[in-house]
C-alpha atoms as a PDB file:
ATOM      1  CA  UNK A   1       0.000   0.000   0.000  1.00  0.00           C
ATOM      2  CA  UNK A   2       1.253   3.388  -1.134  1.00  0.00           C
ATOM      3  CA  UNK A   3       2.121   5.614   1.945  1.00  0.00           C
ATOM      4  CA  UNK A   4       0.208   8.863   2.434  1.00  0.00           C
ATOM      5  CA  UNK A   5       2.907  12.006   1.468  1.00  0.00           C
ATOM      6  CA  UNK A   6       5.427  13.248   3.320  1.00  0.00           C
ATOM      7  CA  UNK A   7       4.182  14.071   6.966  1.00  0.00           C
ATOM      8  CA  UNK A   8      -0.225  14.691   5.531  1.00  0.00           C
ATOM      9  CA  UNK A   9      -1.324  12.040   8.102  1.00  0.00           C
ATOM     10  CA  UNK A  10       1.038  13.267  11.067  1.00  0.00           C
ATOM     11  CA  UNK A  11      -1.924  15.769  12.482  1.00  0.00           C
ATOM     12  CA  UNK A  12      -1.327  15.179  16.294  1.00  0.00           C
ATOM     13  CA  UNK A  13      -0.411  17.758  18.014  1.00  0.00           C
ATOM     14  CA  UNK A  14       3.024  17.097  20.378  1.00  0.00           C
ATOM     15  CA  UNK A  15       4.134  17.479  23.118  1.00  0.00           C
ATOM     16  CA  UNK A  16       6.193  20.556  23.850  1.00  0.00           C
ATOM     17  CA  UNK A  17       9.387  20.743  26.808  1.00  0.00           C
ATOM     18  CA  UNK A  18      11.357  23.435  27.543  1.00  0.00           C
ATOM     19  CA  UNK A  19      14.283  22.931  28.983  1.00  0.00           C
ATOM     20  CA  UNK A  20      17.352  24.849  30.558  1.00  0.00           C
ATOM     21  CA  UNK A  21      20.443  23.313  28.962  1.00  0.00           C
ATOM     22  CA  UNK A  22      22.615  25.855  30.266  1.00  0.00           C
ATOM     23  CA  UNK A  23      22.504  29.202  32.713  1.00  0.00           C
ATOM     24  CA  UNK A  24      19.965  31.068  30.859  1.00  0.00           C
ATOM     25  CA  UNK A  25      20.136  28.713  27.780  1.00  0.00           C
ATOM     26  CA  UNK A  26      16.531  26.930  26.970  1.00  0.00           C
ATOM     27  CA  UNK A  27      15.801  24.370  24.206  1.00  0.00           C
ATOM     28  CA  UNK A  28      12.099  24.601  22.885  1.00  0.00           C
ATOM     29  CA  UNK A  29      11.642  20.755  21.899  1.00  0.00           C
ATOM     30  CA  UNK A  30       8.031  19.023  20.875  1.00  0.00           C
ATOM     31  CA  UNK A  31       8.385  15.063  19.679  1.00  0.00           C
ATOM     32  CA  UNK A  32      10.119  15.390  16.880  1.00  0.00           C
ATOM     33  CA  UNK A  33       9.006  19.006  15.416  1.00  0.00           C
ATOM     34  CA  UNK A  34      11.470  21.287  14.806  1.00  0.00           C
ATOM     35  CA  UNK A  35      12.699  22.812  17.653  1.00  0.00           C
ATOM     36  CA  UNK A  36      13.760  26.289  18.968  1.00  0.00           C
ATOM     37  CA  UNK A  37      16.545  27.581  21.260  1.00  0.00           C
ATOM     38  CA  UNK A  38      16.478  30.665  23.329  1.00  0.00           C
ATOM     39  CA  UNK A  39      19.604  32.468  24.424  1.00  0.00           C
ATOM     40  CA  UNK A  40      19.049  34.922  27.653  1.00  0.00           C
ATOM     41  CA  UNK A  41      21.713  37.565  27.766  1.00  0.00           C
ATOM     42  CA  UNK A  42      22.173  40.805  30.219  1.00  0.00           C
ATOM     43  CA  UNK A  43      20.067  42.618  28.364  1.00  0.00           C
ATOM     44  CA  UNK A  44      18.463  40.652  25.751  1.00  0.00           C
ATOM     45  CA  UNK A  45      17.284  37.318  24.320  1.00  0.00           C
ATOM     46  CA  UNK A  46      18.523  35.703  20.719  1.00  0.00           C
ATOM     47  CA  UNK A  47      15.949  33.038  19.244  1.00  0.00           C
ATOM     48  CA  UNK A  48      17.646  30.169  17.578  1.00  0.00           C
ATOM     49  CA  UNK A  49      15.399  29.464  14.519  1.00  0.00           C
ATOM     50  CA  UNK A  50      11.903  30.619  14.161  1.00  0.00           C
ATOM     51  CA  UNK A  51       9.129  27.872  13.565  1.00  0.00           C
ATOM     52  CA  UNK A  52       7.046  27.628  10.748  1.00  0.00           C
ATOM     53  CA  UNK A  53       4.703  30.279  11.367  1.00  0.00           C
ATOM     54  CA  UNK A  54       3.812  33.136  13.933  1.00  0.00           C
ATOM     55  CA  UNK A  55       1.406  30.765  15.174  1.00  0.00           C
ATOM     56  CA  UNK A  56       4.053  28.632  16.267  1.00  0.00           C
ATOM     57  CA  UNK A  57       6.208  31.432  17.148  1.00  0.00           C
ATOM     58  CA  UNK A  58       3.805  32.820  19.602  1.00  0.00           C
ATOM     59  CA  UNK A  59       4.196  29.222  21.719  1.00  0.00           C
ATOM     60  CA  UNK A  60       7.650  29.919  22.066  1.00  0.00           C
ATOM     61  CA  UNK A  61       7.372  33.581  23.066  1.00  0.00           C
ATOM     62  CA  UNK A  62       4.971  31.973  25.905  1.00  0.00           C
ATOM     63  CA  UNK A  63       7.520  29.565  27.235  1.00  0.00           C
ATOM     64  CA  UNK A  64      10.157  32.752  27.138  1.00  0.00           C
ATOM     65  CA  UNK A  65       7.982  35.236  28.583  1.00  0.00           C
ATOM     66  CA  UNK A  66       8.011  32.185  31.340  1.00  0.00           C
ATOM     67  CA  UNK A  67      11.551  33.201  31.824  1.00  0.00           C
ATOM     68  CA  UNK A  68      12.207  36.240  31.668  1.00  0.00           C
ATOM     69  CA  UNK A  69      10.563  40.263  30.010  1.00  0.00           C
ATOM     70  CA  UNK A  70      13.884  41.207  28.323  1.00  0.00           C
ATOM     71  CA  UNK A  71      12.909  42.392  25.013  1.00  0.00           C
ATOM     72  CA  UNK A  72      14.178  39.479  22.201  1.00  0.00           C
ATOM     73  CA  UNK A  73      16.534  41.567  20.208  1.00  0.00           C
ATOM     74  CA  UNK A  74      17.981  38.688  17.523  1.00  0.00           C
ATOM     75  CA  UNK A  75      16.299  35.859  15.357  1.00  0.00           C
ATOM     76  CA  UNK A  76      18.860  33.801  14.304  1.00  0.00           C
ATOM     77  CA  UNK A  77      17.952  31.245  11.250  1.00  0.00           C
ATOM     78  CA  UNK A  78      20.338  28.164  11.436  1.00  0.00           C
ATOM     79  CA  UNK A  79      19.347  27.683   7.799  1.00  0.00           C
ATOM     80  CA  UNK A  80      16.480  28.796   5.037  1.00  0.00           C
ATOM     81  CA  UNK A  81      14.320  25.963   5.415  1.00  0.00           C
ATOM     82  CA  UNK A  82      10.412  27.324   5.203  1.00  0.00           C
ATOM     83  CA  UNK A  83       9.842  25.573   8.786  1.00  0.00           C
ATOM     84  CA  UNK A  84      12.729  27.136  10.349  1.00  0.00           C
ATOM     85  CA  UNK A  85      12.226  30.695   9.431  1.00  0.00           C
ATOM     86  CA  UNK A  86       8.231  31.292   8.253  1.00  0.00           C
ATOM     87  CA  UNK A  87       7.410  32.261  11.781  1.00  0.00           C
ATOM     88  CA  UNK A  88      10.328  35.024  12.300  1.00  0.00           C
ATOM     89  CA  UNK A  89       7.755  37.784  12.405  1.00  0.00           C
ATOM     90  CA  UNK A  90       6.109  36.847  15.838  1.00  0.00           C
ATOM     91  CA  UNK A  91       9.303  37.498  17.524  1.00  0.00           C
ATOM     92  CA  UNK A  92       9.231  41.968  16.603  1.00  0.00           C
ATOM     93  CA  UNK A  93      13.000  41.307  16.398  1.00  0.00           C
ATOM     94  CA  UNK A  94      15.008  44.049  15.709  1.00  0.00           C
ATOM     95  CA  UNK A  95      17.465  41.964  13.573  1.00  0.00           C
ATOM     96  CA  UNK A  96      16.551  38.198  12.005  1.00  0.00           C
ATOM     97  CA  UNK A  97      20.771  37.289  11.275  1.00  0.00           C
ATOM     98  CA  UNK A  98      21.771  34.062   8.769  1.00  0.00           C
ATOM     99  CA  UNK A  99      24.601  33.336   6.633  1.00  0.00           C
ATOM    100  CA  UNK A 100      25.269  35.021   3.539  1.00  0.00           C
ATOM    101  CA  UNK A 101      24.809  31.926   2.039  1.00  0.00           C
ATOM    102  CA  UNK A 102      21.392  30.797   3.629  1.00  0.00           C
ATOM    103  CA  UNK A 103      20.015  34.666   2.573  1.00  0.00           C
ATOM    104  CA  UNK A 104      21.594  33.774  -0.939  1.00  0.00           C
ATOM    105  CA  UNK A 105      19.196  30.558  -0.811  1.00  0.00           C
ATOM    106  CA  UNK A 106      16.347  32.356   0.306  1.00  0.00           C
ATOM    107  CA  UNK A 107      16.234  34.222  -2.996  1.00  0.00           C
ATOM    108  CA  UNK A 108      17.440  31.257  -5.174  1.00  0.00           C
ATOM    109  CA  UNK A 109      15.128  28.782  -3.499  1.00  0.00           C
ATOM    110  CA  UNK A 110      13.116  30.089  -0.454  1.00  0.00           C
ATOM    111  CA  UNK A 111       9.739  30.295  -2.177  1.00  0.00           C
ATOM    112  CA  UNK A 112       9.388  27.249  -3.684  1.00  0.00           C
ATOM    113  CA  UNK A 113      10.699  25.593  -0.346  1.00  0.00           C
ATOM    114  CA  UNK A 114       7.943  27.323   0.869  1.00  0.00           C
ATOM    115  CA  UNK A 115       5.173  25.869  -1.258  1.00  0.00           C
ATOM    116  CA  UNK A 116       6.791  22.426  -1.169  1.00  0.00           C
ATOM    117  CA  UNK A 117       6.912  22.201   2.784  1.00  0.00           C
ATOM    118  CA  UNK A 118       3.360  23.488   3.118  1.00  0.00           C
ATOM    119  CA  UNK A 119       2.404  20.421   0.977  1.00  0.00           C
ATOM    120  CA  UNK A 120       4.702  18.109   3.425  1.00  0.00           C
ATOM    121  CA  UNK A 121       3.910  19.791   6.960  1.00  0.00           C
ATOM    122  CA  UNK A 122      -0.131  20.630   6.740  1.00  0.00           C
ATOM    123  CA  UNK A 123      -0.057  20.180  10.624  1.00  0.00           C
ATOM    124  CA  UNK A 124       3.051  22.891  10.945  1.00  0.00           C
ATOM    125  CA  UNK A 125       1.584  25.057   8.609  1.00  0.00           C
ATOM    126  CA  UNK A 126      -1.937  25.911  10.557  1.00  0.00           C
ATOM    127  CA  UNK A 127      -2.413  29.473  10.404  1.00  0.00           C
ATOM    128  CA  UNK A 128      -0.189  30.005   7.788  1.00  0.00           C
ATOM    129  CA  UNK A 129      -2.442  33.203   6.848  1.00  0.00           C
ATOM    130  CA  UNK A 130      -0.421  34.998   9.431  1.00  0.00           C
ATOM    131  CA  UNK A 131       2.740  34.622   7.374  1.00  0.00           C
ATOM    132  CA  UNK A 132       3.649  37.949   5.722  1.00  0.00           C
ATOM    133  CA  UNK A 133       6.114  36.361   3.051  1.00  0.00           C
ATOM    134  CA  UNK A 134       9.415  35.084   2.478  1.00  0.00           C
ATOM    135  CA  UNK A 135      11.581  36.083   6.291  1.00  0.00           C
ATOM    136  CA  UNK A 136      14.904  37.987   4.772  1.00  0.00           C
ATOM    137  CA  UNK A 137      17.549  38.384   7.208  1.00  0.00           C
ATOM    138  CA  UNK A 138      18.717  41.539   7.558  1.00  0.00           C
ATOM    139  CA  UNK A 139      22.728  40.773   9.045  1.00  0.00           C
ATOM    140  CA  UNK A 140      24.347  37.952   7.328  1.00  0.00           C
ATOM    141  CA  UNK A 141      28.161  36.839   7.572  1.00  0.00           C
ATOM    142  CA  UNK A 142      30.045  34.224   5.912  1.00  0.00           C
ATOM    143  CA  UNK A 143      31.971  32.428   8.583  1.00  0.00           C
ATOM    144  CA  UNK A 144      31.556  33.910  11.966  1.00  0.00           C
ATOM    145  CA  UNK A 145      29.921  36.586  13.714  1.00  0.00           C
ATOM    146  CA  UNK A 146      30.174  37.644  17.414  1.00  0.00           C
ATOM    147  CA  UNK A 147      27.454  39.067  19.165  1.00  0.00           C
ATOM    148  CA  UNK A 148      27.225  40.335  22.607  1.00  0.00           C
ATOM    149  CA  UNK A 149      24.280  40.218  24.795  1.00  0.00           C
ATOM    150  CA  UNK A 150      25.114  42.488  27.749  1.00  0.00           C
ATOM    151  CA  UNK A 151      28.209  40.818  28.708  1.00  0.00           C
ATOM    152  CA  UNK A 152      27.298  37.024  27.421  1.00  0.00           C
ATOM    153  CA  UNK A 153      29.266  36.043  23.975  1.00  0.00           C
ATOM    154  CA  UNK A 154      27.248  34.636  21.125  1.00  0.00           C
ATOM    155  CA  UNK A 155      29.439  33.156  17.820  1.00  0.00           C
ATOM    156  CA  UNK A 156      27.509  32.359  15.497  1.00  0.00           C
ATOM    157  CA  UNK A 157      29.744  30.116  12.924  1.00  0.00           C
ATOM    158  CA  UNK A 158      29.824  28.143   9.390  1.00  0.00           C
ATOM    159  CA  UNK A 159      31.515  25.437  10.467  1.00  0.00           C
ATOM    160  CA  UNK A 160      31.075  23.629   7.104  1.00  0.00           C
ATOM    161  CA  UNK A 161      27.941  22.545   4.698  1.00  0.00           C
ATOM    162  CA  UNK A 162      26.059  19.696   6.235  1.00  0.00           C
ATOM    163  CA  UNK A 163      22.047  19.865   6.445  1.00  0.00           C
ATOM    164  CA  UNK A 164      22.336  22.730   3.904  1.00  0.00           C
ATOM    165  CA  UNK A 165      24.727  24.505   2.164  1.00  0.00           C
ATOM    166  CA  UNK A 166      24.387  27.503   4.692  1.00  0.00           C
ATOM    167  CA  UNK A 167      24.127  26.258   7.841  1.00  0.00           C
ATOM    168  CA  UNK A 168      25.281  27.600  10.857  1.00  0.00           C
ATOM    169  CA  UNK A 169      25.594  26.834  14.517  1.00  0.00           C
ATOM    170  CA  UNK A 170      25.516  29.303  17.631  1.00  0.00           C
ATOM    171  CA  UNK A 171      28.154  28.898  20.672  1.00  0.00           C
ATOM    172  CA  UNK A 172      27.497  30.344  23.860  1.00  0.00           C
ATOM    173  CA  UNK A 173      31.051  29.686  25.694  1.00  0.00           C
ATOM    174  CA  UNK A 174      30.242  30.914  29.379  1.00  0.00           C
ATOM    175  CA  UNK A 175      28.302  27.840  29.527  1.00  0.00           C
ATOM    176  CA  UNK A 176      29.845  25.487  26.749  1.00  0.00           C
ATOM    177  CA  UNK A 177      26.328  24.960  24.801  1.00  0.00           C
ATOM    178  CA  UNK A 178      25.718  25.080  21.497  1.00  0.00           C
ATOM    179  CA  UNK A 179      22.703  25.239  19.072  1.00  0.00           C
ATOM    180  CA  UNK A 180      23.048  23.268  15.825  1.00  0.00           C
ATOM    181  CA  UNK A 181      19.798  23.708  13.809  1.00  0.00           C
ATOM    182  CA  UNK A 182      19.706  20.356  11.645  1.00  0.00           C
ATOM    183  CA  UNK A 183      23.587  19.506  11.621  1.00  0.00           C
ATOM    184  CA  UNK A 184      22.451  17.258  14.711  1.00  0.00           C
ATOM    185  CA  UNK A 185      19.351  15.079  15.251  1.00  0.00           C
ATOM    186  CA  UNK A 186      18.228  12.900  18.309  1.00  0.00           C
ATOM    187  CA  UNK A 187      16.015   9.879  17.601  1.00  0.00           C
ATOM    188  CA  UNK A 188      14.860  11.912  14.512  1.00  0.00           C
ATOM    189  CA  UNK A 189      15.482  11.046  11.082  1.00  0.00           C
ATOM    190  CA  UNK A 190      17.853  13.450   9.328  1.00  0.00           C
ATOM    191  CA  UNK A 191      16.694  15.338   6.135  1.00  0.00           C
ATOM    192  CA  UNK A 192      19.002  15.640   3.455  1.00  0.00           C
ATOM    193  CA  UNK A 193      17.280  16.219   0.352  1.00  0.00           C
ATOM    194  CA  UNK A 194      19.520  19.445   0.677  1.00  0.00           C
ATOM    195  CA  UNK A 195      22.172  18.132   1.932  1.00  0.00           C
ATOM    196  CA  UNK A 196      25.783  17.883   1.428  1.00  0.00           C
ATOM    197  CA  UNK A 197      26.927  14.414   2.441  1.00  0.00           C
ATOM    198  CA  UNK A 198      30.350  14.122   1.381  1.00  0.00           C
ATOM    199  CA  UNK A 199      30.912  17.551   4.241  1.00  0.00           C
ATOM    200  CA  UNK A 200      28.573  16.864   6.792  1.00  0.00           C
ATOM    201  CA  UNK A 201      30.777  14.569   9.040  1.00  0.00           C
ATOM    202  CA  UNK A 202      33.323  17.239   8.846  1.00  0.00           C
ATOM    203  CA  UNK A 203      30.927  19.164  10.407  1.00  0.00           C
ATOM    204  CA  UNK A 204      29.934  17.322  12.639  1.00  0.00           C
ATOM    205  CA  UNK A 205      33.632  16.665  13.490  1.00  0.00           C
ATOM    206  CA  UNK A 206      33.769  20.562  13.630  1.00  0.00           C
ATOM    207  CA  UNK A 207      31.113  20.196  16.590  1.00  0.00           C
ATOM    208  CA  UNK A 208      32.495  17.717  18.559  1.00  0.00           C
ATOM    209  CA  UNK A 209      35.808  19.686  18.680  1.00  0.00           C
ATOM    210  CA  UNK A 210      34.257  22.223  20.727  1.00  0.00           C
ATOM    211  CA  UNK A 211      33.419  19.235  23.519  1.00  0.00           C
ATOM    212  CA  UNK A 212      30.012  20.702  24.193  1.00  0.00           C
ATOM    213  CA  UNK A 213      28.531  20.181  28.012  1.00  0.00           C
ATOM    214  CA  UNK A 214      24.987  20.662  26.123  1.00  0.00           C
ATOM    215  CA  UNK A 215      23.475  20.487  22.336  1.00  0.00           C
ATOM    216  CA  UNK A 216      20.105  21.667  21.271  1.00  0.00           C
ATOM    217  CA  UNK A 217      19.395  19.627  18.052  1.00  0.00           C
ATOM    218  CA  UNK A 218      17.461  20.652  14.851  1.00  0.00           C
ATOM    219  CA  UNK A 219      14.395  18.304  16.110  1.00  0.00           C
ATOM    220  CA  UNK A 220      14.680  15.585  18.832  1.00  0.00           C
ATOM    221  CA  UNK A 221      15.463  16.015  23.000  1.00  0.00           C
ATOM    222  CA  UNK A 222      17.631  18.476  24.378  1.00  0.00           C
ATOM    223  CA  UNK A 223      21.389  16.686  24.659  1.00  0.00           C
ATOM    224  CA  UNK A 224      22.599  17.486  28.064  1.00  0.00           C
ATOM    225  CA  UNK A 225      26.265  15.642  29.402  1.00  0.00           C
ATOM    226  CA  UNK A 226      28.833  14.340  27.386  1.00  0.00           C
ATOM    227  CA  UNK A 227      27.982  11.299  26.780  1.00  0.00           C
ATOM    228  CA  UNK A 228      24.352  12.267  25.572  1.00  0.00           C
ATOM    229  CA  UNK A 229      26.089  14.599  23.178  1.00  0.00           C
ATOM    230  CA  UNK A 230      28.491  12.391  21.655  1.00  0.00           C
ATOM    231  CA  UNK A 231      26.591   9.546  21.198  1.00  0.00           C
ATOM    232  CA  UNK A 232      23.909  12.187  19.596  1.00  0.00           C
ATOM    233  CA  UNK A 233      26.677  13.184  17.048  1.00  0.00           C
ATOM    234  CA  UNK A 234      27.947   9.579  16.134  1.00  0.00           C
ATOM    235  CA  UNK A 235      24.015   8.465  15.983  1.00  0.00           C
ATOM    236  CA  UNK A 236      23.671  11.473  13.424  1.00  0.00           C
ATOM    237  CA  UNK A 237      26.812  10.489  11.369  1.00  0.00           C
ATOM    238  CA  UNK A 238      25.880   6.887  11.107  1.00  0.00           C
ATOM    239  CA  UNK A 239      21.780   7.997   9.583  1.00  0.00           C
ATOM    240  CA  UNK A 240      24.029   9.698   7.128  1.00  0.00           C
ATOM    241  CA  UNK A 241      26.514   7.491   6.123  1.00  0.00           C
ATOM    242  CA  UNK A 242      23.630   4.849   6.171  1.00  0.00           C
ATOM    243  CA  UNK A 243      21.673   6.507   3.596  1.00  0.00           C
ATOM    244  CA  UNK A 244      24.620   7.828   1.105  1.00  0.00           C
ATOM    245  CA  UNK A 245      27.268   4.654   1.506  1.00  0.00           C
ATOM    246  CA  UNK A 246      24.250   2.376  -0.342  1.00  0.00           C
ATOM    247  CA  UNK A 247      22.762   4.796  -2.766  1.00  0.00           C
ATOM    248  CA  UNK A 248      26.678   5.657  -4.013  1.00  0.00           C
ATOM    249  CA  UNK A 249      27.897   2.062  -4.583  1.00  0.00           C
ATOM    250  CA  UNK A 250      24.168   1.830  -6.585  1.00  0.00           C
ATOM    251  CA  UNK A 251      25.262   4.831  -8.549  1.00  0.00           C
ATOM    252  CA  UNK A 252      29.002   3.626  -8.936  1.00  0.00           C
ATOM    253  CA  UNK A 253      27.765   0.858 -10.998  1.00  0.00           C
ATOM    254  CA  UNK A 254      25.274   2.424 -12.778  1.00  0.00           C
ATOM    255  CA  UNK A 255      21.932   0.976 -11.397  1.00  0.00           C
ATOM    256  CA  UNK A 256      19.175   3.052 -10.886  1.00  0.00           C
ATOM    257  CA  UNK A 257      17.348   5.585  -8.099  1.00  0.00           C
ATOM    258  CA  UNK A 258      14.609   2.490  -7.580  1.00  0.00           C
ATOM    259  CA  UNK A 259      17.951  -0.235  -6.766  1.00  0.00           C
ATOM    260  CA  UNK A 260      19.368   2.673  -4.826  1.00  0.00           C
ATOM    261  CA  UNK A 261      16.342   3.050  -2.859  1.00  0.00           C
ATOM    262  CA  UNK A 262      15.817  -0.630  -1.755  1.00  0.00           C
ATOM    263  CA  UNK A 263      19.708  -0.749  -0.831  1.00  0.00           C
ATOM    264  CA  UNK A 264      19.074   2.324   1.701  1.00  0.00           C
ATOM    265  CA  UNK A 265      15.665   0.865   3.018  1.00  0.00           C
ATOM    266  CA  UNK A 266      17.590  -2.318   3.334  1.00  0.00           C
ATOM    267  CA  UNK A 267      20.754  -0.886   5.695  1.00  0.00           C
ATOM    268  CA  UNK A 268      18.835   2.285   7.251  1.00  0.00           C
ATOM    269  CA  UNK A 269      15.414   0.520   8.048  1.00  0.00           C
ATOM    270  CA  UNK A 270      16.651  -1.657  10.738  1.00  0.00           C
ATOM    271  CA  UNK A 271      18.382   1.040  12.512  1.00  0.00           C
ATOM    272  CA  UNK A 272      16.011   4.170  12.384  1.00  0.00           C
ATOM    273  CA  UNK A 273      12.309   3.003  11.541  1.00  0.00           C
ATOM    274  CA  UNK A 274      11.018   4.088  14.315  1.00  0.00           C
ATOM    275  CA  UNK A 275      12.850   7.599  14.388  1.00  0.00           C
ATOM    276  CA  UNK A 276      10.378  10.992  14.205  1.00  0.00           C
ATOM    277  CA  UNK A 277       9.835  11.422  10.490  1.00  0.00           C
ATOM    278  CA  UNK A 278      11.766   8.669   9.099  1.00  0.00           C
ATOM    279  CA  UNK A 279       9.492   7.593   6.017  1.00  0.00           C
ATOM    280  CA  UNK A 280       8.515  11.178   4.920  1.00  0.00           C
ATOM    281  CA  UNK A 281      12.354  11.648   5.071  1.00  0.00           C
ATOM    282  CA  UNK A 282      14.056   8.514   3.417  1.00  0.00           C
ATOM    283  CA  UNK A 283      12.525   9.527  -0.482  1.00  0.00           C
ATOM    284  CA  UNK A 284      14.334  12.560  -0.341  1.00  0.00           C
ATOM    285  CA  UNK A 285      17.188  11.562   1.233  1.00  0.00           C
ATOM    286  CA  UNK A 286      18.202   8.554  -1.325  1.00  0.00           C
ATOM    287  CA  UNK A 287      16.973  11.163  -4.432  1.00  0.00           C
ATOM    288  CA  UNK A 288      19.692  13.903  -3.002  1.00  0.00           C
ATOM    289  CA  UNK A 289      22.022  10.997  -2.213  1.00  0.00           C
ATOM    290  CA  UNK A 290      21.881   9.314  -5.493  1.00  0.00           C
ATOM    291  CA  UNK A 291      22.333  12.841  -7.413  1.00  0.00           C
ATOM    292  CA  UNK A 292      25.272  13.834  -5.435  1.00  0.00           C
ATOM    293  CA  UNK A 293      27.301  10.237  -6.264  1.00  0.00           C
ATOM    294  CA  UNK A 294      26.606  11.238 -10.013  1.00  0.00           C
ATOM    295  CA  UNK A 295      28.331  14.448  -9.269  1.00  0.00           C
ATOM    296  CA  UNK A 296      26.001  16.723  -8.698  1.00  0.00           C
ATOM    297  CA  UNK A 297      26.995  18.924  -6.179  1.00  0.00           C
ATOM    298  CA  UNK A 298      24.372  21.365  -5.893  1.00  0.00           C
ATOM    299  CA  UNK A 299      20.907  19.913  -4.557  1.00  0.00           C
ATOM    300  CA  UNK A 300      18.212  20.231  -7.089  1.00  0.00           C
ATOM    301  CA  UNK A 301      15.845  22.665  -6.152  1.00  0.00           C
ATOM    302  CA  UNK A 302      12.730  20.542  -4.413  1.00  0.00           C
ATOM    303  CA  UNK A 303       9.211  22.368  -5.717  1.00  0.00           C
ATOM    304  CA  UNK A 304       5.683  20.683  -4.870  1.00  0.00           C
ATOM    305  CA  UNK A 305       4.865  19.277  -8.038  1.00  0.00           C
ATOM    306  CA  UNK A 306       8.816  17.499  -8.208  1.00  0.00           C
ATOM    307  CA  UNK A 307       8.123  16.159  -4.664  1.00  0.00           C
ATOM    308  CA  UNK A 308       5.366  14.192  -5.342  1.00  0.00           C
ATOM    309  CA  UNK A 309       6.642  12.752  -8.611  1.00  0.00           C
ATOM    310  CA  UNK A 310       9.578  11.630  -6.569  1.00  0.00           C
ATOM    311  CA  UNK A 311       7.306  10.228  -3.419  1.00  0.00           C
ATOM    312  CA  UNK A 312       5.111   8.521  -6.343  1.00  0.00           C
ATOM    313  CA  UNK A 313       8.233   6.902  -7.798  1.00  0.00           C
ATOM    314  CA  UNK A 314       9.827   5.733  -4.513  1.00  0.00           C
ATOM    315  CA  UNK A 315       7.147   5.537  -1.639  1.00  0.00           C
ATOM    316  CA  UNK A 316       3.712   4.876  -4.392  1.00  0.00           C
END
């Protein structure tokens, strides 16, 4: 039986935990969703990625206004991803900061991302009506920025293309915590229909050289201790060497995206099944992973009408 698109029949509502991972550092978690961080300076908060609308939003502004009534100053987008960043308004942010390269992807991409998530997230996207268009950041950088709230240090750093070609990571080194947008899952299958995975264990390496105390992932639990962390990063390395190892050798000897799809199922099914998202993931992960063996190293742009051609070829 054909399997219903993407994440259409996920329309339970989850869960949501916020959690301190560090002095003043929260992680805005809900099953499996994609998740939020909050940075609390001397003076000010930073938002670490902005949900998918500023209905969304406005459930993370709750949980801060829990906290503390410093004004948020920053939204931070860890990538250009429509779920990440559609949301960004809700926050009255004086500044919404990304990489040069995710603002670059906005315009190249960013609207039909937009229509193609809507058609993959229907549960995310209630009260999309709210959205005023495409969220443009208005400070960008290409491999590190400082920021200083009050006295606390924020970098903000492209440590290499992993999840996306513009990804970037936030470090708050009082405390030793970081905030990773998608580079890092927890029991959540990784996307990587945009996704770079020939670079993204560098990155990840990248991560783990810092020897974070705490991580807040792209979607999954809050990673709090070393040993959390670490096996958090090695768990996210194998999903992605699982998926591209088996679709390559496929490509290397010319078989098709079909063969390459039953080799993936066939390593990456009995280790992640049952992670958040896994089957609305794996059709776009083996597509991406089979172009980029053939050499392609810039991910096809994904629109709604290419999505469910590719679902209907691999998941009908």
């Amino acid at each position: 039986m054909a399997k219903e698109f993407a994440s259409r029949g996920d329309m339970t509502e989850k869960t949501i935990t916020f959690s301190e991972i560090g002095r003043d550092l929260w992680a805005f978690t809900a099953e499996g969703d994609p998740n939020t961080g909050v940075i609390i300076g001397d003076d000010s908060v930073m938002i670490i990625d902005a949900q998918a609308t500023p209905r969304l939003a406005a459930k993370v502004v709750e949980k801060v206004r829990s906290v503390t009534d410093k004004p948020i100053k920053y939204v931070v987008l860890s990538h250009y991803h429509a779920v990440r960043v559609l949301g960004a308004s809700a926050y009255g942010a004086e500044q919404v900061i990304a990489s040069e390269k995710c603002r670059a992807m906005v315009a190249e991409r960013g609207q039909e991302d937009w229509d193609s998530e809507f058609e993959r997230f229907p549960r995310l996207f209630q009260g999309r009506e709210s959205i005023p268009g495409l969220t443009w950041p208005t400070m960008t950088f290409t491999q590190k920025m400082t920021v200083y709230l009050g006295k606390r240090r924020v970098d903000l750093m492209h440590l290499g293309r992993a999840h996306t070609a513009g990804d970037i990571v936030a470090w708050v080194p009082d405390e030793g915590v970081m905030f990773t947008g998608d580079i890092v899952e927890y029991h959540s299958a990784c996307y990587c229909g945009d996704g770079h995975f020939g670079d993204w264990g560098g990155t990840l390496n990248a991560i783990a050289g810092f020897n974070p105390r705490a991580i807040a992932p792209g979607r999954g639990d809050a990673l709090i201790g070393d040993e959390m962390v670490s096996a958090a990063i090695e768990n996210t390395r194998d999903f992605v060497a699982s998926t591209y190892r088996p679709a390559a050798a496929v490509a290397a000897r010319g078989g098709s995206l079909k063969e390459a799809w039953d080799a993936v199922r066939a390593e990456c099914d009995p280790k992640f099944a049952d992670y958040a998202i896994y089957e609305h993931c794996l059709p776009f992960n083996v597509a991406r992973a089979y172009d980029e063996a053939l050499g392609m190293d810039t991910p096809r742009i994904w629109t709604a009408e290419r999505d469910k051609e590719m679902w209907e070829a691999l998941q009908g």
